[in-house]
N, C-alpha and C. Protein backbone atom coordinates (compact mmCIF):
# COMPACT_ATOMS: atom_id res chain seq x y z
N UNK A 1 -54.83 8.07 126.93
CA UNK A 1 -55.03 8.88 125.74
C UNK A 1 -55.73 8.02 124.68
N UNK A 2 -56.75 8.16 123.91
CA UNK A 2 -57.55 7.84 123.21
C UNK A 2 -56.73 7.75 121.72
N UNK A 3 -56.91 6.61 121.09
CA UNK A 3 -56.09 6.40 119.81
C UNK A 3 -56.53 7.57 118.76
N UNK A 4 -57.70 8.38 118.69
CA UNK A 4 -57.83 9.52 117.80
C UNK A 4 -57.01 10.62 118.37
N UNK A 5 -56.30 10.77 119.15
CA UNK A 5 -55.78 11.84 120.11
C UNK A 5 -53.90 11.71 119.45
N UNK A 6 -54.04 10.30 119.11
CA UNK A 6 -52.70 10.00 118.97
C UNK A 6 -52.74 9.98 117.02
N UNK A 7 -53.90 9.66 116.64
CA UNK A 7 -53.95 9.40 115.06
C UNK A 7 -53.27 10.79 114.23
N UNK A 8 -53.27 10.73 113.20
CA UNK A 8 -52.83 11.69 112.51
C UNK A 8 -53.05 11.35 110.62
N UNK A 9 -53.72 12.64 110.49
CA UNK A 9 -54.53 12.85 109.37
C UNK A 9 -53.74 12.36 107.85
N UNK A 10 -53.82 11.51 107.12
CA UNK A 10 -53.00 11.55 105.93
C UNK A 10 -52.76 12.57 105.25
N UNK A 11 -51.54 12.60 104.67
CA UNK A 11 -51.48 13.73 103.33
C UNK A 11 -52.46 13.68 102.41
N UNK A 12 -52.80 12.41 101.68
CA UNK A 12 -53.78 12.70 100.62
C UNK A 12 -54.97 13.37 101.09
N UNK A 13 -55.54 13.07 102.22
CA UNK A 13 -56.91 13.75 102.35
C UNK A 13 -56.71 15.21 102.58
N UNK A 14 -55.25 15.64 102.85
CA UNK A 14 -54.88 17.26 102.12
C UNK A 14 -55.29 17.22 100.96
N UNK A 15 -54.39 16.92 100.19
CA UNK A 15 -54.68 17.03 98.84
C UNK A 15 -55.87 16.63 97.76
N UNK A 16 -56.67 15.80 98.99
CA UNK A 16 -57.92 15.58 98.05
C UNK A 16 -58.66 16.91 98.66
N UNK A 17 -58.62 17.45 99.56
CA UNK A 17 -59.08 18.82 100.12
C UNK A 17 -58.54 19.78 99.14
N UNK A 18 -57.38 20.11 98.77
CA UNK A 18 -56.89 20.66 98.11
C UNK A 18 -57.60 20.79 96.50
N UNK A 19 -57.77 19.64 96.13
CA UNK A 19 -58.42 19.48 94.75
C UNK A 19 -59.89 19.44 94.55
N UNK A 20 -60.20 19.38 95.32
CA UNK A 20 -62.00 18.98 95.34
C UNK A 20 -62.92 19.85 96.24
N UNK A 21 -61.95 20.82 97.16
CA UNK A 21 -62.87 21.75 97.97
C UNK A 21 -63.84 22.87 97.11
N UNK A 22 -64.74 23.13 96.75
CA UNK A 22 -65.17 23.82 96.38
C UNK A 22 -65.05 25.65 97.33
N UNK A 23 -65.04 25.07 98.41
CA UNK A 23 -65.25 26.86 99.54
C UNK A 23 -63.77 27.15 99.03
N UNK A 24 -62.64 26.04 99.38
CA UNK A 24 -61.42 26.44 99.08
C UNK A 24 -61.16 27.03 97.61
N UNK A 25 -61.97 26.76 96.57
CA UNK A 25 -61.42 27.05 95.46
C UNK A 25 -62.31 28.24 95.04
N UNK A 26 -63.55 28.83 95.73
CA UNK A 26 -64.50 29.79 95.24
C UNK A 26 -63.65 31.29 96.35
N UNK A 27 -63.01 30.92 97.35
CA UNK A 27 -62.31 32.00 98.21
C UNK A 27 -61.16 31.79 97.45
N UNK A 28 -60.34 30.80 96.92
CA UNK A 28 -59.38 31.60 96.26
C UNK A 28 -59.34 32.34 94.96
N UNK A 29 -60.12 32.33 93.91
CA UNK A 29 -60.88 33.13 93.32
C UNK A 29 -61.38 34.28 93.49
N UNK A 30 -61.87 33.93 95.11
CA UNK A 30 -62.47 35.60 95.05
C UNK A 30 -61.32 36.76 95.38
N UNK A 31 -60.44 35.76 96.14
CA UNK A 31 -59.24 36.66 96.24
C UNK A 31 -58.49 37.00 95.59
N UNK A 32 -58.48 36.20 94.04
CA UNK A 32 -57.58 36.61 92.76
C UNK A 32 -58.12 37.73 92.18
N UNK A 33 -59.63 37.50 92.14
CA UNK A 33 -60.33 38.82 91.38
C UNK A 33 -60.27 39.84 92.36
N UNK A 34 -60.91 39.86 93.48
CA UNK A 34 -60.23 41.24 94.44
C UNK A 34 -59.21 42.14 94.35
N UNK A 35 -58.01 40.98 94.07
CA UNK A 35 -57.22 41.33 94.13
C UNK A 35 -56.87 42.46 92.57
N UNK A 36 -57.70 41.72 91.80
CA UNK A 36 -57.47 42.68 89.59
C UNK A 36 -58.72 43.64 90.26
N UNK A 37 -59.37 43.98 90.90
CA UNK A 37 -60.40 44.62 90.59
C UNK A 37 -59.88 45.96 91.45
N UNK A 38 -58.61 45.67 92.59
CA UNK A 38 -58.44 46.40 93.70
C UNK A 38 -56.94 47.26 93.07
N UNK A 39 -56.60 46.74 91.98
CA UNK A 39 -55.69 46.99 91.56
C UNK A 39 -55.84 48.34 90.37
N UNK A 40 -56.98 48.01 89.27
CA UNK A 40 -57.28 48.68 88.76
C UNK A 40 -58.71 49.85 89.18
N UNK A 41 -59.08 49.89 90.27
CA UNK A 41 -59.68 50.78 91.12
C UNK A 41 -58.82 51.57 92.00
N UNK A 42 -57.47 51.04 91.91
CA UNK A 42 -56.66 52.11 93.20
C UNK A 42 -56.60 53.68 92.45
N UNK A 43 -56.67 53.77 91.21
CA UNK A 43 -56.57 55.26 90.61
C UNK A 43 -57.59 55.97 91.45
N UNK A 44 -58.64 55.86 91.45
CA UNK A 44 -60.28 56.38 91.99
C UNK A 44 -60.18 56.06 93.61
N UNK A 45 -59.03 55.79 94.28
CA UNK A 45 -58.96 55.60 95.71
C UNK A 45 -59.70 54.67 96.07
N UNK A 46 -60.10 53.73 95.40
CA UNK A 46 -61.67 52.68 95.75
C UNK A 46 -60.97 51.15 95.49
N UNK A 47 -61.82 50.48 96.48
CA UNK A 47 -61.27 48.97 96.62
C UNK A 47 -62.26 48.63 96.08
N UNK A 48 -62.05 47.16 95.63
CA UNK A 48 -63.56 46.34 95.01
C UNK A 48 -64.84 46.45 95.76
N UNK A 49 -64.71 46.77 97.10
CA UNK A 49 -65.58 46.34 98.07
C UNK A 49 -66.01 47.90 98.29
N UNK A 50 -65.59 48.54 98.17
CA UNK A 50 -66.41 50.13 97.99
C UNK A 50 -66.72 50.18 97.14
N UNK A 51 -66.11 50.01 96.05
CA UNK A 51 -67.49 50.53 94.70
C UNK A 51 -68.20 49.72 94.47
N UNK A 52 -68.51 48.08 94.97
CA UNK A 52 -69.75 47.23 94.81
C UNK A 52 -70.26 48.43 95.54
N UNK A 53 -70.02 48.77 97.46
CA UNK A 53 -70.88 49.13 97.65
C UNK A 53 -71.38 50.52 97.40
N UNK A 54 -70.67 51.49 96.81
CA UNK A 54 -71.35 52.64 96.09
C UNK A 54 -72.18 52.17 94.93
N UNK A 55 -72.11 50.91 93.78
CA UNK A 55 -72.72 50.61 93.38
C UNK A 55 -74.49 50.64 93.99
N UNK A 56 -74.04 49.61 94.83
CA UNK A 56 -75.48 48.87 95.39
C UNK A 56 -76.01 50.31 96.11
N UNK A 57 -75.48 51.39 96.09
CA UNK A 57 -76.29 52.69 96.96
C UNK A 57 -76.85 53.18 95.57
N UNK A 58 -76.72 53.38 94.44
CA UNK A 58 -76.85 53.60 92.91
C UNK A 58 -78.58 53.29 92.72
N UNK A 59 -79.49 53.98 93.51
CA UNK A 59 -80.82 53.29 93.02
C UNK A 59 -81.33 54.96 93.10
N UNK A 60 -82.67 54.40 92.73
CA UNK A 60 -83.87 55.98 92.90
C UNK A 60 -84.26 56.00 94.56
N UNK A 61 -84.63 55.25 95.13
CA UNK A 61 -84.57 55.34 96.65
C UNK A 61 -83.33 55.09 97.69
N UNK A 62 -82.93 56.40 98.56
CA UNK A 62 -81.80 55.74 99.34
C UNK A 62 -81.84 54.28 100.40
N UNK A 63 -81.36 53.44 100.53
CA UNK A 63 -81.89 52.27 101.39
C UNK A 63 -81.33 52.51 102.51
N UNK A 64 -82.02 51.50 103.38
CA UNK A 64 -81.43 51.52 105.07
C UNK A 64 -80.31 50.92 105.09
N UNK A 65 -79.66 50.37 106.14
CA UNK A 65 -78.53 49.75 105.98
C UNK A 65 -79.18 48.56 105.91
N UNK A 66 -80.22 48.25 106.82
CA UNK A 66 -80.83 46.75 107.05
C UNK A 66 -81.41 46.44 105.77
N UNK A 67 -81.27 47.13 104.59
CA UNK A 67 -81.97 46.60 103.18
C UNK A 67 -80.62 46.43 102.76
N UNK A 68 -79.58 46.84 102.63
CA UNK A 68 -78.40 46.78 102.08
C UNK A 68 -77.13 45.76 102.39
N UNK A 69 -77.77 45.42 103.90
CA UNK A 69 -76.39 44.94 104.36
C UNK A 69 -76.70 42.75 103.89
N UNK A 70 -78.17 42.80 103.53
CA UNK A 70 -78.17 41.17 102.79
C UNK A 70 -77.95 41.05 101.25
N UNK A 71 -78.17 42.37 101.00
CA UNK A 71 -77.47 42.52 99.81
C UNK A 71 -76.34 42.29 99.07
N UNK A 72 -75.27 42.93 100.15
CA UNK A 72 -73.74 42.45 100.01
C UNK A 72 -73.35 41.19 100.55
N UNK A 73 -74.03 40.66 101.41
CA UNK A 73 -73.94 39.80 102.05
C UNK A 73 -72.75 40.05 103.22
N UNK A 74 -73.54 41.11 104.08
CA UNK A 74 -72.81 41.61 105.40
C UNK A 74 -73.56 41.72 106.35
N UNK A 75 -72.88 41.83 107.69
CA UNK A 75 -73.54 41.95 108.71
C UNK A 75 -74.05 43.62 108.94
N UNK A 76 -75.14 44.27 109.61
CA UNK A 76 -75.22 45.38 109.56
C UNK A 76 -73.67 46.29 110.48
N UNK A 77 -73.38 45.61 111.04
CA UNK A 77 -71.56 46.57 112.01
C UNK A 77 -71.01 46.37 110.84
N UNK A 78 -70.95 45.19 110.25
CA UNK A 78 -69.28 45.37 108.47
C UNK A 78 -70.12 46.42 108.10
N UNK A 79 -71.51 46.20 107.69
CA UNK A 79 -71.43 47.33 106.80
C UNK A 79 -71.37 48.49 107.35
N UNK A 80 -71.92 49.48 108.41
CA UNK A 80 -71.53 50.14 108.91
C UNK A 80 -70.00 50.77 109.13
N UNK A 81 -69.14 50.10 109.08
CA UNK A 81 -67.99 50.09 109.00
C UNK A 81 -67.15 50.29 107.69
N UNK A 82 -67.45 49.66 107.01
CA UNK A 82 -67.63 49.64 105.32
C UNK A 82 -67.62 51.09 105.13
N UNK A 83 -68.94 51.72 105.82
CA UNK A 83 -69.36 52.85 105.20
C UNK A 83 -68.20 54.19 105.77
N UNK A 84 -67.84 54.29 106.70
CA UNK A 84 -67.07 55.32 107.80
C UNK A 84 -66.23 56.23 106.35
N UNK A 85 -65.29 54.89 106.16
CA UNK A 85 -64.58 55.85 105.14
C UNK A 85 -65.02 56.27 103.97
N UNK A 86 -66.02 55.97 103.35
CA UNK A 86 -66.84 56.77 102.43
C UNK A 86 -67.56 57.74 102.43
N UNK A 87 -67.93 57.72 103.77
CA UNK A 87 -68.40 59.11 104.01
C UNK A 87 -67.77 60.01 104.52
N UNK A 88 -66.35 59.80 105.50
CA UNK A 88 -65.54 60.24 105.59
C UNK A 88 -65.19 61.39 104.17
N UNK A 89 -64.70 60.77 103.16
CA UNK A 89 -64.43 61.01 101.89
C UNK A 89 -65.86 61.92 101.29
N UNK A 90 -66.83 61.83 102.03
CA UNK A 90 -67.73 62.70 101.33
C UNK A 90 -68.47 62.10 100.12
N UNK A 91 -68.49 61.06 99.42
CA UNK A 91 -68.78 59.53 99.04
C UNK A 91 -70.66 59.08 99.52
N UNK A 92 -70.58 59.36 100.16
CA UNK A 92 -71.94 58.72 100.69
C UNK A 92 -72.47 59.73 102.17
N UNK A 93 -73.67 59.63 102.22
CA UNK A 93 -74.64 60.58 103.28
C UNK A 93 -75.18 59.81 104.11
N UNK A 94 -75.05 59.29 105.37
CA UNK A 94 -76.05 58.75 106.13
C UNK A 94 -77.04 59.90 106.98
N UNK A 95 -78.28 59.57 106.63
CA UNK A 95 -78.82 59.95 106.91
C UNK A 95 -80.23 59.43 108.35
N UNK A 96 -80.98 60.48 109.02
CA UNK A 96 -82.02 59.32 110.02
C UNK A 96 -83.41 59.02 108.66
N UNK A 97 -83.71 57.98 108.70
CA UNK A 97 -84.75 57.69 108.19
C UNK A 97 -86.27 58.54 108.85
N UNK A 98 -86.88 59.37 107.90
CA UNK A 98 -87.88 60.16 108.54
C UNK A 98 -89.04 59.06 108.66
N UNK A 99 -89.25 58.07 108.23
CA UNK A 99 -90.02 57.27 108.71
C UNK A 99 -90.07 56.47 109.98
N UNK A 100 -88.80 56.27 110.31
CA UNK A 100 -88.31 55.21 111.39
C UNK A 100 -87.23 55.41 112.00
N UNK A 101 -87.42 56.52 112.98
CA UNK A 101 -85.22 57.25 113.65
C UNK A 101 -85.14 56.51 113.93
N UNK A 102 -85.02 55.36 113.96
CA UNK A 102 -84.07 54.39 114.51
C UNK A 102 -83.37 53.28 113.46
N UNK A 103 -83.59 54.35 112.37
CA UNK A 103 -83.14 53.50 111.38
C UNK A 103 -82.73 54.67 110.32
N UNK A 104 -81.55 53.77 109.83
CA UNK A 104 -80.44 55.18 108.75
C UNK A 104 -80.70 54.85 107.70
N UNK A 105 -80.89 56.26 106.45
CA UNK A 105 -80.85 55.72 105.15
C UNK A 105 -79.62 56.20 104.72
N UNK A 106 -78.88 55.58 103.80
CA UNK A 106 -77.56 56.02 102.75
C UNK A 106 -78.23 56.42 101.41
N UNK A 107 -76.85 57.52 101.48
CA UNK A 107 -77.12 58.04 100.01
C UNK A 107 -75.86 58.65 99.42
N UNK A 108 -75.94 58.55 98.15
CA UNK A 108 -74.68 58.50 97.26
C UNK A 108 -74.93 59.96 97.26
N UNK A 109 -73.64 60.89 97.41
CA UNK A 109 -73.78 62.28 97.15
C UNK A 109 -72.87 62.43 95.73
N UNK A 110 -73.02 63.65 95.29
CA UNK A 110 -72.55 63.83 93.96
C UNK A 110 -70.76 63.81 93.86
N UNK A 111 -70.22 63.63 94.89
CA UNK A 111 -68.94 62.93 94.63
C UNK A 111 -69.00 61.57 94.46
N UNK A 112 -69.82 60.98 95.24
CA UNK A 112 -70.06 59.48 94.83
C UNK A 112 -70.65 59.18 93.54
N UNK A 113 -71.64 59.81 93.11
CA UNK A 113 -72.03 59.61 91.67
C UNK A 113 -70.70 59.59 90.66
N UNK A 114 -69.74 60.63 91.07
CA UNK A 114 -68.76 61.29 90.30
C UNK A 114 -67.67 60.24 90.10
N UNK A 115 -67.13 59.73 91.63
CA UNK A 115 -66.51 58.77 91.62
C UNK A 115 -66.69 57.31 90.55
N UNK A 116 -68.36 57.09 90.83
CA UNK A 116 -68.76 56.15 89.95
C UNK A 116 -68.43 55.92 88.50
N UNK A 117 -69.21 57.20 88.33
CA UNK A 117 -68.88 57.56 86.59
C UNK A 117 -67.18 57.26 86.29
N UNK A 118 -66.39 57.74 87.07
CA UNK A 118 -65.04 57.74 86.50
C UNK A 118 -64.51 56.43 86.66
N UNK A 119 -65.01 55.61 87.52
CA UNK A 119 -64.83 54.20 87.54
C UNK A 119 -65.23 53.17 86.54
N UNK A 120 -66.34 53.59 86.30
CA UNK A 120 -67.10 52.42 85.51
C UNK A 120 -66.12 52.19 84.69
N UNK A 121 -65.82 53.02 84.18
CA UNK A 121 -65.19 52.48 82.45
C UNK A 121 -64.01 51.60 82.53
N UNK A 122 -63.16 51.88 84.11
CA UNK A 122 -61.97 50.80 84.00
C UNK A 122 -62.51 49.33 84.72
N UNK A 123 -63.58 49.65 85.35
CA UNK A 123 -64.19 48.69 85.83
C UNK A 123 -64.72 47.55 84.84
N UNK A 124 -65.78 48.05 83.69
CA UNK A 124 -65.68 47.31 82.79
C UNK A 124 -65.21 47.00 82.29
N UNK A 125 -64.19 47.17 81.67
CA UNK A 125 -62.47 46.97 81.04
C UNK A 125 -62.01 45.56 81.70
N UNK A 126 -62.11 45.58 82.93
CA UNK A 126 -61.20 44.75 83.74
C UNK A 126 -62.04 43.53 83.83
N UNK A 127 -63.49 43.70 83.74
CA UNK A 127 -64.39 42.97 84.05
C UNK A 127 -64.53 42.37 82.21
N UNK A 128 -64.39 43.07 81.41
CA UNK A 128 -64.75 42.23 80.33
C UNK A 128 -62.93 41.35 79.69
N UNK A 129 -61.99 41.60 80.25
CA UNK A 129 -61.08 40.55 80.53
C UNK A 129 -60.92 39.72 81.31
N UNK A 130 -61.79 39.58 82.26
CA UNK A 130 -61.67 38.52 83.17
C UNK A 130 -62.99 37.55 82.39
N UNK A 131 -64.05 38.10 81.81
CA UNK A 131 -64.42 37.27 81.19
C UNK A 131 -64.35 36.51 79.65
N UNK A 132 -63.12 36.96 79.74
CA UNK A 132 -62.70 36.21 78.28
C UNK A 132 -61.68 35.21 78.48
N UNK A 133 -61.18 35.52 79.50
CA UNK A 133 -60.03 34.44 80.23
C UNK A 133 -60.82 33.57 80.74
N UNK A 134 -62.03 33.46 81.24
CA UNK A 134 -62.77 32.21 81.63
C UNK A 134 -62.95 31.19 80.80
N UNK A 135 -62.58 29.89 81.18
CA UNK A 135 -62.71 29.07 80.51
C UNK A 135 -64.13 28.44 80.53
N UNK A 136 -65.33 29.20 80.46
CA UNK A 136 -66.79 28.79 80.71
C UNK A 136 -67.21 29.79 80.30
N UNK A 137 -68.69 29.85 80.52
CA UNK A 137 -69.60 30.83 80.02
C UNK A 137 -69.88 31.58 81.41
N UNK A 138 -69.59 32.97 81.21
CA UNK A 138 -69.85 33.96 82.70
C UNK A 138 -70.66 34.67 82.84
N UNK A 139 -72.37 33.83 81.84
CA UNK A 139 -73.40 33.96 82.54
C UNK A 139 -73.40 32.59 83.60
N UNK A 140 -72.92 31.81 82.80
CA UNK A 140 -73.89 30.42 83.78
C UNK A 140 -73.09 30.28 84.93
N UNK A 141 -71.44 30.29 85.05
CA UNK A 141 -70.82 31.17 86.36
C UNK A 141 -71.50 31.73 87.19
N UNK A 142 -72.20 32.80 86.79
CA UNK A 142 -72.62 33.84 87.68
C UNK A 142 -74.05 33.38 88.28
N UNK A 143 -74.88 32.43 87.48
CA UNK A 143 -75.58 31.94 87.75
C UNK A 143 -75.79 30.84 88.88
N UNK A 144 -74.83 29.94 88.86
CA UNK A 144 -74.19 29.19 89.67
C UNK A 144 -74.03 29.65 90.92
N UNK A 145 -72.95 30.46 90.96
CA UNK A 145 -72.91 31.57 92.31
C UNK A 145 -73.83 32.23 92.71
N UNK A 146 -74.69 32.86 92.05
CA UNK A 146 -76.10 33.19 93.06
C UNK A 146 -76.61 31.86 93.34
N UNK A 147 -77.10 30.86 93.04
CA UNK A 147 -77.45 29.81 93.48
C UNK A 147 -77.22 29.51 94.85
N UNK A 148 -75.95 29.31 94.84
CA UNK A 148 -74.82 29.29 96.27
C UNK A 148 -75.39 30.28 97.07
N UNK A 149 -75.62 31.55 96.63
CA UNK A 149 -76.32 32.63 97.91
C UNK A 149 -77.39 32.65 98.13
C-alpha cells in the first residue's frame, strides 16, 4: 500500500477550505438567497428559479430553448424540465418554431404575464433588502459575478 493511500488530510486544510473557498462561499449564498427569494415567491406558487425563468421569457420575441437555456445557465433537458410545470400551470406556451420544426419557441401566455405583474412588487421588496444588508456595493457584486460567467 502506497504511503498516500495510508496519509490523511489535515484539519486545517478543512478549514482553510472552509475560509478561503470562493465556489464554497458563492453556493452558499446562492442558497441563502434562494432560499429569501423562494420564500417570499411561495404566495404566487413560484420558486426563484421560475420566475427568473418567466422573467427571461419577458421579451418582444419568443426565444428557442437553445437561446434561453445559456442564458440561465442550463442545459437544454434542465431547461426543458424547468419548463413542464409552467406550462402545465398554463404559465408559458411551447410552441414549433415556424422557421425551424425542430426547434421550440416559448412564450409567456397572459397568466404568465399576470403571474409576473403580481410578483414583481414582492420581488423587489425582497431584492431591495437584500441589498441594503450587503456589506458592499450590489452593483460591483453583480458585476463581479457576471465576470465569473
Amino acid at each position: 500500500m502506497s504511503n498516500l493511500a495510508q496519509a490523511k488530510l489535515p484539519y486545517e486544510a478543512t478549514l482553510m477550505v472552509r475560509d478561503t473557498c470562493l465556489c464554497l462561499h458563492v453556493q452558499r449564498a446562492a442558497r441563502a438567497l434562494a432560499r429569501r427569494f423562494d420564500e417570499a415567491l411561495r404566495p404566487f406558487g413560484l420558486t426563484n428559479g421560475q420566475y427568473s425563468l418567466l422573467m427571461a421569457l419577458n421579451r418582444p420575441e419568443p426565444p428557442s430553448i437553445g437561446q434561453l437555456a445559456p442564458f440561465l445557465a442550463m442545459d437544454r433537458t434542465t431547461l426543458t424540465a424547468y419548463l413542464k410545470p409552467l406550462e402545465r400551470r398554463g404559465l408559458v406556451e411551447v410552441s414549433i418554431d415556424a422557421k425551424d420544426r425542430r426547434s421550440r419557441r416559448l412564450r409567456l401566455t397572459q397568466a404568465g404575464h399576470t403571474a409576473l405583474l403580481a410578483a414583481l412588487p414582492i420581488w423587489q421588496s425582497t431584492h431591495d433588502v437584500l441589498e441594503r444588508e450587503l456589506n458592499s456595493d450590489p452593483n460591483r457584486l453583480r458585476a463581479d459575478l457576471m465576470a465569473l460567467a
